[in-house]
Protein backbone atom coordinates (compact mmCIF):
# COMPACT_ATOMS: atom_id res chain seq x y z
CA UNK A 1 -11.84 2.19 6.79
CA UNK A 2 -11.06 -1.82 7.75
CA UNK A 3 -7.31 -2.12 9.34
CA UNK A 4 -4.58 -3.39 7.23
CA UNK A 5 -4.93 -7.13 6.93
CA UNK A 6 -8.67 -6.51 5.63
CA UNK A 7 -7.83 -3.76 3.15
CA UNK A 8 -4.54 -5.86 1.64
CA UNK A 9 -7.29 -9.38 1.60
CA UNK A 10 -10.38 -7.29 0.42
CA UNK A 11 -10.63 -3.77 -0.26
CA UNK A 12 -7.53 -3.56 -2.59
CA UNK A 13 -7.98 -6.33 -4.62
CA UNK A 14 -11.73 -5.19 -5.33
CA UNK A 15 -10.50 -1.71 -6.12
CA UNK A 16 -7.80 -3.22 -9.08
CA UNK A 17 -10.29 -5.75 -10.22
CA UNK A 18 -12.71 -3.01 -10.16
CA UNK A 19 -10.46 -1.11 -12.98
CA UNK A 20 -6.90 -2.75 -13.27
CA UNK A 21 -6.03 -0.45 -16.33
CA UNK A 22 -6.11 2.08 -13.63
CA UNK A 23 -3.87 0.03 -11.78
CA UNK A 24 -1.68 -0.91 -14.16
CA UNK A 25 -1.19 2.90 -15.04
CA UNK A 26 0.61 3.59 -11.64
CA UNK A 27 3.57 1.07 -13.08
CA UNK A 28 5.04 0.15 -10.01
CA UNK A 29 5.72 -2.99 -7.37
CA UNK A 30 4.94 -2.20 -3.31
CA UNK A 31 5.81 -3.97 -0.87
CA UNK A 32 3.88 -3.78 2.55
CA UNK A 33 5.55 -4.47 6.19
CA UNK A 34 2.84 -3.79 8.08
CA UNK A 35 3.54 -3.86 12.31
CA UNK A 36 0.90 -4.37 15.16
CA UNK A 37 -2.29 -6.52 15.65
CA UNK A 38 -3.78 -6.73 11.91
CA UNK A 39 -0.41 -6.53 10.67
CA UNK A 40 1.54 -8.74 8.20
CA UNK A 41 3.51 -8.27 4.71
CA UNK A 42 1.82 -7.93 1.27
CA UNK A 43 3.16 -7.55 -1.88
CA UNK A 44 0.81 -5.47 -3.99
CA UNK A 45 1.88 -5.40 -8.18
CA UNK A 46 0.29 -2.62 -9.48
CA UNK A 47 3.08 -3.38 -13.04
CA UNK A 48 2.83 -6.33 -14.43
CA UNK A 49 -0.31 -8.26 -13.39
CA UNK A 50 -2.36 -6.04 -10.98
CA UNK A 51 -2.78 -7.87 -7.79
CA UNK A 52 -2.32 -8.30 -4.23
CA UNK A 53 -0.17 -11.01 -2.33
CA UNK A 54 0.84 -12.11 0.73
CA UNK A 55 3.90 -12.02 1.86
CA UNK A 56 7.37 -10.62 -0.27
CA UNK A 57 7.31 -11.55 -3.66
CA UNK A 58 9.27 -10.44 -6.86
CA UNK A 59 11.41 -7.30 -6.57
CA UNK A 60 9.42 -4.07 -5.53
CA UNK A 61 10.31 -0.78 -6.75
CA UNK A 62 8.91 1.05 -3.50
CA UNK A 63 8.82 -0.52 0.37
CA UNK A 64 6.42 1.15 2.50
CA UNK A 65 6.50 0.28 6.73
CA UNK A 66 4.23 1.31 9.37
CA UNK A 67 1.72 0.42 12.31
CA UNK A 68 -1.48 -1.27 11.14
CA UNK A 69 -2.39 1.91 13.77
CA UNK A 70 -1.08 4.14 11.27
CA UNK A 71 -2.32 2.57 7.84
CA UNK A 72 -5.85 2.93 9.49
CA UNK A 73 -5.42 6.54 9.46
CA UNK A 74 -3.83 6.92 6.47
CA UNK A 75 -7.21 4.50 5.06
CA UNK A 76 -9.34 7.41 6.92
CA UNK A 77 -7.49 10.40 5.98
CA UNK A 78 -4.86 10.35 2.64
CA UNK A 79 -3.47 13.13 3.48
CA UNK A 80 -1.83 11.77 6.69
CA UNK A 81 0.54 9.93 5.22
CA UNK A 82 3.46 12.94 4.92
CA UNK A 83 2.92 14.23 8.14
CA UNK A 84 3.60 10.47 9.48
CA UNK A 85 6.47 10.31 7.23
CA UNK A 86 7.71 13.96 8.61
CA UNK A 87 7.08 11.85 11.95
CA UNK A 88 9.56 9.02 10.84
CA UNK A 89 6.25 6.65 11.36
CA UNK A 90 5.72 6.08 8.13
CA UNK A 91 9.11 4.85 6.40
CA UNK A 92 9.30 4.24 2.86
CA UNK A 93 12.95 2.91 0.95
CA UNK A 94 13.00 2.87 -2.79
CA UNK A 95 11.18 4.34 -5.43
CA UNK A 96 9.22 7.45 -3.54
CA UNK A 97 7.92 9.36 -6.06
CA UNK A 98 5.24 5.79 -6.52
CA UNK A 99 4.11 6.24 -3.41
CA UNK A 100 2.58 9.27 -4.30
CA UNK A 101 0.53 7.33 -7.00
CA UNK A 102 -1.18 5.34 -4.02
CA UNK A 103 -4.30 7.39 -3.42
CA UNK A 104 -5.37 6.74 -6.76
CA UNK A 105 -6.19 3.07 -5.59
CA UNK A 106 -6.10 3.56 -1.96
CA UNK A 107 -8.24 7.08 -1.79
């Protein structure tokens, strides 16, 4: 799976054009602070208009943090995500039950 900067630029944005009712059906706002080399901050509205930005925008109902490290692995394996958040590597403030709706774009 590509690190963070190309799946936020590329591989999400094809995945809600691909089907964006799909999208729209997880009826939430993420934002993405994303540490380390191919890090950066995306704002990814999967409410109102399904899409992916850069940087904070609008008011998110979920904030998700971690290492570009540890969004490859999540890319790679879904399931990792709890056991990083069990770690306190993956931190997420707000809204947590939407995060669970992730892998339906993501996976």
């Amino acid at each position: 799976m590509p690190d963070a900067k190309t799946s936020f630029e590329q591989t999400i944005p094809e995945r809600i054009a691909a089907d964006p009712e799909k999208a729209k059906a997880i009826g939430g706002v993420f934002l993405f602070k994303v540490t380390g080399a191919a890090g950066g901050t995306w704002t990814v509205d999967l409410k109102n208009d399904p899409k992916v930005t850069e940087g904070a925008s609008g008011d998110p109902d979920c904030t998700i943090e971690l290492t570009d490290e540890d969004w490859t692995q999540i890319s790679d394996n879904p399931n990792a995500a709890m056991q990083l958040y069990f770690q306190g590597k993956l931190k997420v403030s707000g809204n947590a039950m939407l995060a669970t709706k992730l892998q339906q774009i993501l996976g």
